[in-house]
PDB file of N, CA and C in Angstrom:
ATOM      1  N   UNK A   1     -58.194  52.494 -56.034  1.00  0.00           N
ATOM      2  CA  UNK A   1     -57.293  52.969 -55.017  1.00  0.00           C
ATOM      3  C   UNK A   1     -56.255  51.880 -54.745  1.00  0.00           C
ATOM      4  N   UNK A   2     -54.684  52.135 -54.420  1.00  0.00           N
ATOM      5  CA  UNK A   2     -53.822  51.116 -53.950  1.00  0.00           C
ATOM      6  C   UNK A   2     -53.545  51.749 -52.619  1.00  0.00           C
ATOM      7  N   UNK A   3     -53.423  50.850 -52.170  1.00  0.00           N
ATOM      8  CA  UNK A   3     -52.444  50.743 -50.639  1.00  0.00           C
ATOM      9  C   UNK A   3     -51.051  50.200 -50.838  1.00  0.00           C
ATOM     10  N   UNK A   4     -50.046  51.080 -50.183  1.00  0.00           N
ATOM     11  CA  UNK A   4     -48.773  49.940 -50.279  1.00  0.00           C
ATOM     12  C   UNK A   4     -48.475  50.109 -48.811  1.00  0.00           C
ATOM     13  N   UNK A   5     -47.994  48.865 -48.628  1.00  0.00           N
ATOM     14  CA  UNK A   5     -47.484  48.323 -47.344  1.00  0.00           C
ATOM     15  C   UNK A   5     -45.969  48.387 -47.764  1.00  0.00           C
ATOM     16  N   UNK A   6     -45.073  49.343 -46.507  1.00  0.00           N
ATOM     17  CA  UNK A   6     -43.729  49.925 -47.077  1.00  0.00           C
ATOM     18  C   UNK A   6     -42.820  49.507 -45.868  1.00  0.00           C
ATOM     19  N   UNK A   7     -41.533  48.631 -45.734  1.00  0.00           N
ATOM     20  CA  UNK A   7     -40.573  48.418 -44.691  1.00  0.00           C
ATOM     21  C   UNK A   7     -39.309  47.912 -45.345  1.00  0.00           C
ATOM     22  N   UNK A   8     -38.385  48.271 -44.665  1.00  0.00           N
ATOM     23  CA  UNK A   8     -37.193  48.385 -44.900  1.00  0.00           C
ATOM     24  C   UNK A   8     -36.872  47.480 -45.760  1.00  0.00           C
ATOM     25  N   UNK A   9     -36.643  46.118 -45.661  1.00  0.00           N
ATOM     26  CA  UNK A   9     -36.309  45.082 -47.081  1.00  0.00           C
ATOM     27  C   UNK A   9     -37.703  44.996 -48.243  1.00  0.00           C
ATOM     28  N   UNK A  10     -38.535  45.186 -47.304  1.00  0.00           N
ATOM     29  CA  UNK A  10     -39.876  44.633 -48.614  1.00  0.00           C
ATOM     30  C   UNK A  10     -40.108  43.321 -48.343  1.00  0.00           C
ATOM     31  N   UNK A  11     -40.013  42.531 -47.174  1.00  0.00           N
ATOM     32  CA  UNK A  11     -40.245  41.448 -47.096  1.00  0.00           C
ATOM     33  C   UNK A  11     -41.025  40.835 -46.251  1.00  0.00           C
ATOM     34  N   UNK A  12     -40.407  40.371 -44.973  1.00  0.00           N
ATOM     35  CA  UNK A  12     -41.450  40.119 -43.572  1.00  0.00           C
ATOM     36  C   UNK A  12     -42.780  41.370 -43.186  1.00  0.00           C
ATOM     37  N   UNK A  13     -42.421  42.328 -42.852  1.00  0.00           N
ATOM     38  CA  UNK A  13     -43.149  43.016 -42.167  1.00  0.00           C
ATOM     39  C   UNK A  13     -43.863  43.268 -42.973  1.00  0.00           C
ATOM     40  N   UNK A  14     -43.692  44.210 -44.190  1.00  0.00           N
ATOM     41  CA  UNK A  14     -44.673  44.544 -44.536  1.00  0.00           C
ATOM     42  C   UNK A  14     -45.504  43.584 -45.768  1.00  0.00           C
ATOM     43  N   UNK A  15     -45.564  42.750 -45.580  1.00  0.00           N
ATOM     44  CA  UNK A  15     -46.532  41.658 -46.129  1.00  0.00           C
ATOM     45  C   UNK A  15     -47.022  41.306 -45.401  1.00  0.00           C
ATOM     46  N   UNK A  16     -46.773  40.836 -43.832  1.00  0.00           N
ATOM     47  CA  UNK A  16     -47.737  41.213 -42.838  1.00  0.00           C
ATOM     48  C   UNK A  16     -48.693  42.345 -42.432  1.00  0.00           C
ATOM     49  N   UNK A  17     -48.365  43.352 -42.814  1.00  0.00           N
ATOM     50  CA  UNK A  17     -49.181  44.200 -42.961  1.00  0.00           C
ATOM     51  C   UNK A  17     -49.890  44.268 -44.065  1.00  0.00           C
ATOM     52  N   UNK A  18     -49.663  43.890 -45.106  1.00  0.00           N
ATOM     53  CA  UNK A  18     -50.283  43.920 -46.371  1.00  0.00           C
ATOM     54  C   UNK A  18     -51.636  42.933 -46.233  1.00  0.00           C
ATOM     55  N   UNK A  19     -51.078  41.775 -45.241  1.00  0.00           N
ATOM     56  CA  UNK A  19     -52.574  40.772 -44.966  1.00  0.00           C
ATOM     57  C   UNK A  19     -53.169  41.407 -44.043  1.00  0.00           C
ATOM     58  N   UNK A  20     -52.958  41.813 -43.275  1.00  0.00           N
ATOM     59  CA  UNK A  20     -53.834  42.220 -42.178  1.00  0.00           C
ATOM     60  C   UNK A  20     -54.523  43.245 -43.030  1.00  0.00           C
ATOM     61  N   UNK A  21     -54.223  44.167 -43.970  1.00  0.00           N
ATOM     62  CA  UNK A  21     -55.094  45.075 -44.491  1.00  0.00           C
ATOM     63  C   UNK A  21     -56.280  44.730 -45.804  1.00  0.00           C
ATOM     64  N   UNK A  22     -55.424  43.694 -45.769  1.00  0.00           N
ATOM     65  CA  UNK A  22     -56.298  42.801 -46.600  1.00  0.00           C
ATOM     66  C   UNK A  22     -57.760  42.081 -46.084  1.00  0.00           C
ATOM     67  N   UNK A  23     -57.269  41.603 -45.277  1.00  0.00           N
ATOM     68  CA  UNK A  23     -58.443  41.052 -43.963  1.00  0.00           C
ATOM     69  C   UNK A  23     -59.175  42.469 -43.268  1.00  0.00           C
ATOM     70  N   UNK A  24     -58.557  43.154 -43.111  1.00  0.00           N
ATOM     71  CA  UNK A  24     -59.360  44.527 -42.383  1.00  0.00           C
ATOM     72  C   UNK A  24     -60.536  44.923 -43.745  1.00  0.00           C
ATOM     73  N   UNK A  25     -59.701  44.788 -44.761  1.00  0.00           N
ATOM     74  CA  UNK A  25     -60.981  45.101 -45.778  1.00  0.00           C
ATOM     75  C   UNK A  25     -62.154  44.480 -45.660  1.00  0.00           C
ATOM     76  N   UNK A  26     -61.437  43.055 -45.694  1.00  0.00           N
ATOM     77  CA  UNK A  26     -62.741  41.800 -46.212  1.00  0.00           C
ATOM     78  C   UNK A  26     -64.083  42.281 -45.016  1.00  0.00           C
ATOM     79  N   UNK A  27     -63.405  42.656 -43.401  1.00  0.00           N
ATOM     80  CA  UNK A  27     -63.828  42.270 -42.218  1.00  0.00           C
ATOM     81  C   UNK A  27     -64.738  43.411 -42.450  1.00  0.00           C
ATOM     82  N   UNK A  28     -64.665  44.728 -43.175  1.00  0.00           N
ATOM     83  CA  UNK A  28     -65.465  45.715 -43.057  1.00  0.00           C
ATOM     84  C   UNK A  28     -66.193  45.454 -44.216  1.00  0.00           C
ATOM     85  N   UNK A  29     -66.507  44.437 -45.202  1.00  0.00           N
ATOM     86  CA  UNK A  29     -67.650  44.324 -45.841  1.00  0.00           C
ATOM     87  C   UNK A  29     -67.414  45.822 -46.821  1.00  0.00           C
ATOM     88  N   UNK A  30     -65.921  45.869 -47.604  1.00  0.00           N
ATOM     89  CA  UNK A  30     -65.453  47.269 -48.510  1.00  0.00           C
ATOM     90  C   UNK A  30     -65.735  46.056 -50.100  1.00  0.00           C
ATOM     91  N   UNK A  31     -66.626  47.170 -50.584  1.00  0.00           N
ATOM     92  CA  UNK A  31     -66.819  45.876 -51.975  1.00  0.00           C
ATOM     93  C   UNK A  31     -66.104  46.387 -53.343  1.00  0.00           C
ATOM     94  N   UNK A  32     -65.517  47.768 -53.052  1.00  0.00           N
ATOM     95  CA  UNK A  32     -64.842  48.387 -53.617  1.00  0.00           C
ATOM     96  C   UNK A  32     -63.468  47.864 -54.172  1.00  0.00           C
ATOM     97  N   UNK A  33     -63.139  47.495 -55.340  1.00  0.00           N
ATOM     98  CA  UNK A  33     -61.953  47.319 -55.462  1.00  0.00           C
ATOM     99  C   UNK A  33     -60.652  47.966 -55.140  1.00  0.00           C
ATOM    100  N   UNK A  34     -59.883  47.841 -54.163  1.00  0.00           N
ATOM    101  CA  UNK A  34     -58.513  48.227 -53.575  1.00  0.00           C
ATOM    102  C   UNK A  34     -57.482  47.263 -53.618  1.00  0.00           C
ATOM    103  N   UNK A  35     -56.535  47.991 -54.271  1.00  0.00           N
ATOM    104  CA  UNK A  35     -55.264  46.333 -54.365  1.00  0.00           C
ATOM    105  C   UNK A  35     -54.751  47.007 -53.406  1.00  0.00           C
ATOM    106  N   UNK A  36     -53.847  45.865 -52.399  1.00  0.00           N
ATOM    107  CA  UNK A  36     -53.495  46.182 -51.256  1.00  0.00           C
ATOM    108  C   UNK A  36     -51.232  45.537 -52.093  1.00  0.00           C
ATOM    109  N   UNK A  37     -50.761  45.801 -51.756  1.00  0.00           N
ATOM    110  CA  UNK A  37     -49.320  45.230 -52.075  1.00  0.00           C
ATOM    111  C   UNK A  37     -48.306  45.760 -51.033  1.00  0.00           C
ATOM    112  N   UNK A  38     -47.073  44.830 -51.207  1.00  0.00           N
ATOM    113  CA  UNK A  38     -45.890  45.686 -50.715  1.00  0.00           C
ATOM    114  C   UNK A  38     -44.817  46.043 -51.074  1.00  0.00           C
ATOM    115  N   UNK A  39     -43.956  46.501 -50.484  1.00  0.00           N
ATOM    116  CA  UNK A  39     -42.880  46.905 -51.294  1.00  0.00           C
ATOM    117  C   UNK A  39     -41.517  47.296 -50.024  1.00  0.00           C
ATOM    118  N   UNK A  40     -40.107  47.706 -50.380  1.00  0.00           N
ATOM    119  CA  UNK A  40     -39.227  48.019 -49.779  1.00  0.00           C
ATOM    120  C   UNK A  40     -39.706  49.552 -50.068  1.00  0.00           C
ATOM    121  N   UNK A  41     -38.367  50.300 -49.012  1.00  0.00           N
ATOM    122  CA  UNK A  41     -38.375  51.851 -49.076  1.00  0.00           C
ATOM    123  C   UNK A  41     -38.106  52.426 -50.351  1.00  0.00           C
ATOM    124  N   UNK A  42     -36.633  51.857 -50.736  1.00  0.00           N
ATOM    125  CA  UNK A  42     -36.323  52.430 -51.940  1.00  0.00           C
ATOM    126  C   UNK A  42     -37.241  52.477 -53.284  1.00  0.00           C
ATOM    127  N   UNK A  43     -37.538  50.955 -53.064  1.00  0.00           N
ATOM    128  CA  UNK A  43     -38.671  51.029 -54.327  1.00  0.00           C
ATOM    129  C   UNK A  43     -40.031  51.833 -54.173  1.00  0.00           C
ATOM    130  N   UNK A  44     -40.428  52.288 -53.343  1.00  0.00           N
ATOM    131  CA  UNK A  44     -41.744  52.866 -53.174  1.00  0.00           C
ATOM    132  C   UNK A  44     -41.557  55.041 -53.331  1.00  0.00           C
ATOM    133  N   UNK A  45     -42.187  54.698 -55.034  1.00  0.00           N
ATOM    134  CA  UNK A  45     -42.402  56.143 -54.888  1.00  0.00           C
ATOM    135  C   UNK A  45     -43.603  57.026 -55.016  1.00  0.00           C
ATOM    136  N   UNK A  46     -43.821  57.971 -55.044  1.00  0.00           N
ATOM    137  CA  UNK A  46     -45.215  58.592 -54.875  1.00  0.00           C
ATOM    138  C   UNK A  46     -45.994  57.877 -55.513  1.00  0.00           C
ATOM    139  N   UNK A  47     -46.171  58.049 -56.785  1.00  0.00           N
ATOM    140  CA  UNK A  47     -46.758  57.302 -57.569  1.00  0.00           C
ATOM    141  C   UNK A  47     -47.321  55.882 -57.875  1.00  0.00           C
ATOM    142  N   UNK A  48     -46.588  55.515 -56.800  1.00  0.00           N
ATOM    143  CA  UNK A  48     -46.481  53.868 -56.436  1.00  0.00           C
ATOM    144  C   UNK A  48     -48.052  53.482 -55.803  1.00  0.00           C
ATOM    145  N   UNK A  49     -48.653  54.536 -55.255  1.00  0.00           N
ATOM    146  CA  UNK A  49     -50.090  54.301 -54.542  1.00  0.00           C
ATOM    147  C   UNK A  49     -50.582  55.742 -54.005  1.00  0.00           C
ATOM    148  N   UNK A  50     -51.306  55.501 -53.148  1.00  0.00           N
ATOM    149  CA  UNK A  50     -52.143  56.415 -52.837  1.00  0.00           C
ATOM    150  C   UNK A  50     -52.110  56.685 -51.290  1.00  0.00           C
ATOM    151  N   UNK A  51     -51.452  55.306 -50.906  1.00  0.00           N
ATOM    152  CA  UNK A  51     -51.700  55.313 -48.946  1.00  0.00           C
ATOM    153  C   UNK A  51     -50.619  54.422 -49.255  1.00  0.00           C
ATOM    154  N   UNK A  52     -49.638  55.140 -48.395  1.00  0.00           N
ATOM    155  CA  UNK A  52     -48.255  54.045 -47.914  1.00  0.00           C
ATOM    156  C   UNK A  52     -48.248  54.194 -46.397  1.00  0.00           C
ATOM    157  N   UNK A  53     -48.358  52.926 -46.043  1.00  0.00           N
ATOM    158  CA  UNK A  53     -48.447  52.240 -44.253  1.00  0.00           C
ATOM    159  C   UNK A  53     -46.746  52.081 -44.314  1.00  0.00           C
ATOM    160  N   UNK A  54     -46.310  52.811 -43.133  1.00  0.00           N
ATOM    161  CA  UNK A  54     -44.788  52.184 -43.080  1.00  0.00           C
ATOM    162  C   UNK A  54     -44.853  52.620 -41.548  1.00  0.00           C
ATOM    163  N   UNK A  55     -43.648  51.737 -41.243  1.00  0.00           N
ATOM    164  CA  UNK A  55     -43.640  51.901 -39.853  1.00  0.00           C
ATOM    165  C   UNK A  55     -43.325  53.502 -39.392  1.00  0.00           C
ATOM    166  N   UNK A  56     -43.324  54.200 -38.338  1.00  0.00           N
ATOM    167  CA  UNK A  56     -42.969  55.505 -38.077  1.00  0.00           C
ATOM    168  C   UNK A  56     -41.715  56.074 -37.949  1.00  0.00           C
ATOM    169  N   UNK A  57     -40.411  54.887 -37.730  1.00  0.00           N
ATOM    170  CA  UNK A  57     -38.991  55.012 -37.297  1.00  0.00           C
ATOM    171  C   UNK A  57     -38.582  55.075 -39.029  1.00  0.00           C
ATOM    172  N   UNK A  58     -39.402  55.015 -39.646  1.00  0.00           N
ATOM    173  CA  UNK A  58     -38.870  55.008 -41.665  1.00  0.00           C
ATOM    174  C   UNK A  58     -39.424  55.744 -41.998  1.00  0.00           C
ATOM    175  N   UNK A  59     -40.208  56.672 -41.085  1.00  0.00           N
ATOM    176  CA  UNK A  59     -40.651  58.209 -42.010  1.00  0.00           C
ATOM    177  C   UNK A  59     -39.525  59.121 -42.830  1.00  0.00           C
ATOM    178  N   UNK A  60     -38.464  59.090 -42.211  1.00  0.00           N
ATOM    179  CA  UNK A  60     -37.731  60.055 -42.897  1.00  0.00           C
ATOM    180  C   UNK A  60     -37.022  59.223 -44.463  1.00  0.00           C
ATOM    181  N   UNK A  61     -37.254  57.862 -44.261  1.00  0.00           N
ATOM    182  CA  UNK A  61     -37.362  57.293 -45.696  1.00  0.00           C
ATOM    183  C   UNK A  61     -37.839  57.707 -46.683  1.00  0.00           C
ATOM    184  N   UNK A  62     -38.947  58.160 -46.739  1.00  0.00           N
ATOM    185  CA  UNK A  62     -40.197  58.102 -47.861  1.00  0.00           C
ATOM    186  C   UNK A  62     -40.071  59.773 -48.166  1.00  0.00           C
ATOM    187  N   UNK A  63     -38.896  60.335 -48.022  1.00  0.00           N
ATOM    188  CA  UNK A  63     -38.620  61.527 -48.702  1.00  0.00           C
ATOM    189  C   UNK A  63     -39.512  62.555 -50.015  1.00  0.00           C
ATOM    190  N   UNK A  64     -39.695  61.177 -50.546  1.00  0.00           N
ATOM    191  CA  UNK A  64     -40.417  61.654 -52.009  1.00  0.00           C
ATOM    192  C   UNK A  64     -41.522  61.842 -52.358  1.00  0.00           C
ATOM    193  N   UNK A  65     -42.186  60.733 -51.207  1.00  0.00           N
ATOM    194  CA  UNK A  65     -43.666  61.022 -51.332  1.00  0.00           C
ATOM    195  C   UNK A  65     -44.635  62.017 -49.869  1.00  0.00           C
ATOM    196  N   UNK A  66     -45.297  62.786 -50.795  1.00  0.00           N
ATOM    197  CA  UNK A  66     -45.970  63.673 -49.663  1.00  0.00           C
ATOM    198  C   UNK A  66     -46.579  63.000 -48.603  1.00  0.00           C
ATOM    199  N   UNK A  67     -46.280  63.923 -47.761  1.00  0.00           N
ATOM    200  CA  UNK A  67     -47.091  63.459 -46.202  1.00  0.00           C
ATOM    201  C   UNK A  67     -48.290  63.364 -46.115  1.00  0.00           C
ATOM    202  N   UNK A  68     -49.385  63.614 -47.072  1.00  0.00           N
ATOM    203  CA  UNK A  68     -50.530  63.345 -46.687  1.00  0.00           C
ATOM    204  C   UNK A  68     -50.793  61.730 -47.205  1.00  0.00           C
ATOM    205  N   UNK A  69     -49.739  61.192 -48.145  1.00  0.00           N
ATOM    206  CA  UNK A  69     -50.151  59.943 -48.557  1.00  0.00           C
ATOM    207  C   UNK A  69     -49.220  58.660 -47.726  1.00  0.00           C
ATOM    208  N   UNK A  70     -48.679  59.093 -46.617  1.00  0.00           N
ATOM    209  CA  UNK A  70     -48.063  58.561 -45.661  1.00  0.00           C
ATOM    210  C   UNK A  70     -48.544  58.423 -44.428  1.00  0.00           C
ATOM    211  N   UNK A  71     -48.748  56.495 -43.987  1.00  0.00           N
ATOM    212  CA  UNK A  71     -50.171  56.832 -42.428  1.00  0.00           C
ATOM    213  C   UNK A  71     -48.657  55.726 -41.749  1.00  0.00           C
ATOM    214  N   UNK A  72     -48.402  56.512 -41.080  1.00  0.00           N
ATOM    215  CA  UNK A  72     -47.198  55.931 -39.862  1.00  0.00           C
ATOM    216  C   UNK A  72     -47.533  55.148 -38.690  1.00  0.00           C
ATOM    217  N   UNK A  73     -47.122  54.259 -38.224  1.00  0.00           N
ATOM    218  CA  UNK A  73     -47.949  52.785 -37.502  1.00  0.00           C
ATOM    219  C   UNK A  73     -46.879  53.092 -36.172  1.00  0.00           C
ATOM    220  N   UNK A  74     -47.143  53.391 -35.342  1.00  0.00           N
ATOM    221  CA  UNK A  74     -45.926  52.775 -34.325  1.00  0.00           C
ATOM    222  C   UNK A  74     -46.066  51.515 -33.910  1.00  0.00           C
ATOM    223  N   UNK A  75     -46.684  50.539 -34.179  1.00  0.00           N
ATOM    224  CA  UNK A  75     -46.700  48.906 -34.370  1.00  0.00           C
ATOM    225  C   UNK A  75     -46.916  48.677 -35.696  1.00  0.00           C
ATOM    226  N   UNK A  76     -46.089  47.895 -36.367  1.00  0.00           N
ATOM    227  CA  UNK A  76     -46.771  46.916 -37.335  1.00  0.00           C
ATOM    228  C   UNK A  76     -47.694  45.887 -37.037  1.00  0.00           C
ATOM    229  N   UNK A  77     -47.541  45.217 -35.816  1.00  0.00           N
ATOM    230  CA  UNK A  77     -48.590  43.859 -35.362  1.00  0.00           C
ATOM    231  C   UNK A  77     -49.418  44.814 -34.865  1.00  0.00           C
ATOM    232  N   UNK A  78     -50.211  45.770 -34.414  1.00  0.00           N
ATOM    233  CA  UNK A  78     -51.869  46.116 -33.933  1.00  0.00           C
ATOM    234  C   UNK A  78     -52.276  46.579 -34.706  1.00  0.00           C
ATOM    235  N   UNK A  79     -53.353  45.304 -34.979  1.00  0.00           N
ATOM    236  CA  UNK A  79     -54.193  45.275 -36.180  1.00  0.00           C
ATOM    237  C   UNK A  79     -55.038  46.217 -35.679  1.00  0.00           C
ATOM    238  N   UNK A  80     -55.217  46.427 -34.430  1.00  0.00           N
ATOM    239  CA  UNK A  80     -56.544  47.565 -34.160  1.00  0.00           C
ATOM    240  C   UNK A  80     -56.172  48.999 -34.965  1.00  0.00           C
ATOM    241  N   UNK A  81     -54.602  49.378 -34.223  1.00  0.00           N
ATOM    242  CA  UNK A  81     -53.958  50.321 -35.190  1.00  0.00           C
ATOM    243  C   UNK A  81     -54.153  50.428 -36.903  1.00  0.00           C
ATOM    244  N   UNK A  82     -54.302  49.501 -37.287  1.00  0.00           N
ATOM    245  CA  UNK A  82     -53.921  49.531 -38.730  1.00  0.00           C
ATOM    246  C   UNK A  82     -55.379  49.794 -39.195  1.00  0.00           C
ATOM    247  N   UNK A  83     -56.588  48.620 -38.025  1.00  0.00           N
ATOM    248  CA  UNK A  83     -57.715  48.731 -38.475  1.00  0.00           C
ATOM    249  C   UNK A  83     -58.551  50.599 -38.895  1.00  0.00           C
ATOM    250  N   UNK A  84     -57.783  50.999 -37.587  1.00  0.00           N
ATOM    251  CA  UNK A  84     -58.042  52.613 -37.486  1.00  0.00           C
ATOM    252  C   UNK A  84     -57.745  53.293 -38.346  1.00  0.00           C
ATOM    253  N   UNK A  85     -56.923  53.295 -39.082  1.00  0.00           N
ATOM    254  CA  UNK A  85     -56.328  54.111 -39.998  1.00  0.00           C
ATOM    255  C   UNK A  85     -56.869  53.672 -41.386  1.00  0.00           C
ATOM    256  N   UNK A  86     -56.928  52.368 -41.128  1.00  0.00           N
ATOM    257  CA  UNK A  86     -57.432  52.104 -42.361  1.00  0.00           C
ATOM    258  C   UNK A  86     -59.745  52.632 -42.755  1.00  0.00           C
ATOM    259  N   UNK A  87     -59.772  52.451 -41.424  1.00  0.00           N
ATOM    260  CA  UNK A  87     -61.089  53.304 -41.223  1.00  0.00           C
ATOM    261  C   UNK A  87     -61.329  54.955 -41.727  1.00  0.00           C
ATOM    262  N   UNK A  88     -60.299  55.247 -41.227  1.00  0.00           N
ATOM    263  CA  UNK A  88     -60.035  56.927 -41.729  1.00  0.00           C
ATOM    264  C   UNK A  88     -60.339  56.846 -43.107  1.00  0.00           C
ATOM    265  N   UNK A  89     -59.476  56.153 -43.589  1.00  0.00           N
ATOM    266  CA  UNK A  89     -58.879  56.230 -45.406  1.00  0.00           C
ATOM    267  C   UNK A  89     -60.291  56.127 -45.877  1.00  0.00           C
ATOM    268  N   UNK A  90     -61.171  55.130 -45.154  1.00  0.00           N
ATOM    269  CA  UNK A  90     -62.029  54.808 -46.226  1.00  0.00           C
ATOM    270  C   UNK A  90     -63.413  55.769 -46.124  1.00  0.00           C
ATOM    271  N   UNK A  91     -63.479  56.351 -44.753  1.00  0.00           N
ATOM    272  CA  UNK A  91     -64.504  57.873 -44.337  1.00  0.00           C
ATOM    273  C   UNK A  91     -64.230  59.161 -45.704  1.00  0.00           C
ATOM    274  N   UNK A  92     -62.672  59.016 -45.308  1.00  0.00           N
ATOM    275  CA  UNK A  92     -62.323  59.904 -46.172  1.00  0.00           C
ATOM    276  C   UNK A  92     -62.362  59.886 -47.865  1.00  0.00           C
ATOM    277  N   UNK A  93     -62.299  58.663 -48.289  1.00  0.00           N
ATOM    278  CA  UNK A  93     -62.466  58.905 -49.788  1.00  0.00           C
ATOM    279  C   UNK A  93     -64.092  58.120 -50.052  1.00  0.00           C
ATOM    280  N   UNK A  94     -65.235  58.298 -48.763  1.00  0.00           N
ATOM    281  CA  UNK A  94     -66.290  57.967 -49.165  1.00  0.00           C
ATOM    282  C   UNK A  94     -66.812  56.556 -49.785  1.00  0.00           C
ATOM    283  N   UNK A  95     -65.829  55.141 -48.943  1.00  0.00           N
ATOM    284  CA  UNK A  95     -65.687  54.280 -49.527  1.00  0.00           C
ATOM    285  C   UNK A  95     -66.729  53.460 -48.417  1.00  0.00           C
ATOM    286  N   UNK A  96     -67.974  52.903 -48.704  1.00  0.00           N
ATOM    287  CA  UNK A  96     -68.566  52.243 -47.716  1.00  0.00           C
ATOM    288  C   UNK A  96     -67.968  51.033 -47.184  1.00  0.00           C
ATOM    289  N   UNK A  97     -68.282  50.890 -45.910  1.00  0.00           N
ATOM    290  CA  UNK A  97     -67.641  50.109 -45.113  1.00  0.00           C
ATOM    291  C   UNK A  97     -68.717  50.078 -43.701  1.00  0.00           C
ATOM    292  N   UNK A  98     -68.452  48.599 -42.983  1.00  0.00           N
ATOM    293  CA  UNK A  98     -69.334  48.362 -42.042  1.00  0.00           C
ATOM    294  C   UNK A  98     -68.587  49.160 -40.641  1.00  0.00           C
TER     295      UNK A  98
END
């Protein structure tokens, strides 16, 4: 499975998010291999992953890729937020986790 972490240049933010999801993994004891990366808007297309985190004010960015593979943050910094969602993802594709 990939995760991409998706914001407007591809630079600050979402590589901050890219660690924090990185660390949310480690923290839930996921032994599953998941590459976590990031990327700008333009460059990120469906195919690019499986779960794109982007902030919610750049939804109408991500044009190309379907809405179910799009989890919208209204913070980038609450990690609790990110932790949550990232909890979902992993219920949902049956990925153990603490």
């Amino acid at each position: 499975m990939k995760i991409l972490a998706v914001c407007q240049s591809g630079l600050g933010s979402s590589f901050m998010v890219q660690m924090n999801i990185q660390q949310i993994l480690k923290d839930e004891n996921v032994s599953e291999e998941i590459q976590v990366d990031h990327a700008d808007v333009g460059s990120a297309t469906g195919d690019a992953a499986d779960y794109f985190f982007v902030e919610a004010t750049l939804e109408g960015a991500l044009g190309g890729i379907p809405n179910n593979k799009i989890i919208l943050l209204n913070s980038l910094i609450d990690k609790e937020e990110v932790k949550d969602q990232i909890n979902k993802i992993l219920d949902q594709e049956n990925i153990k986790h603490s």
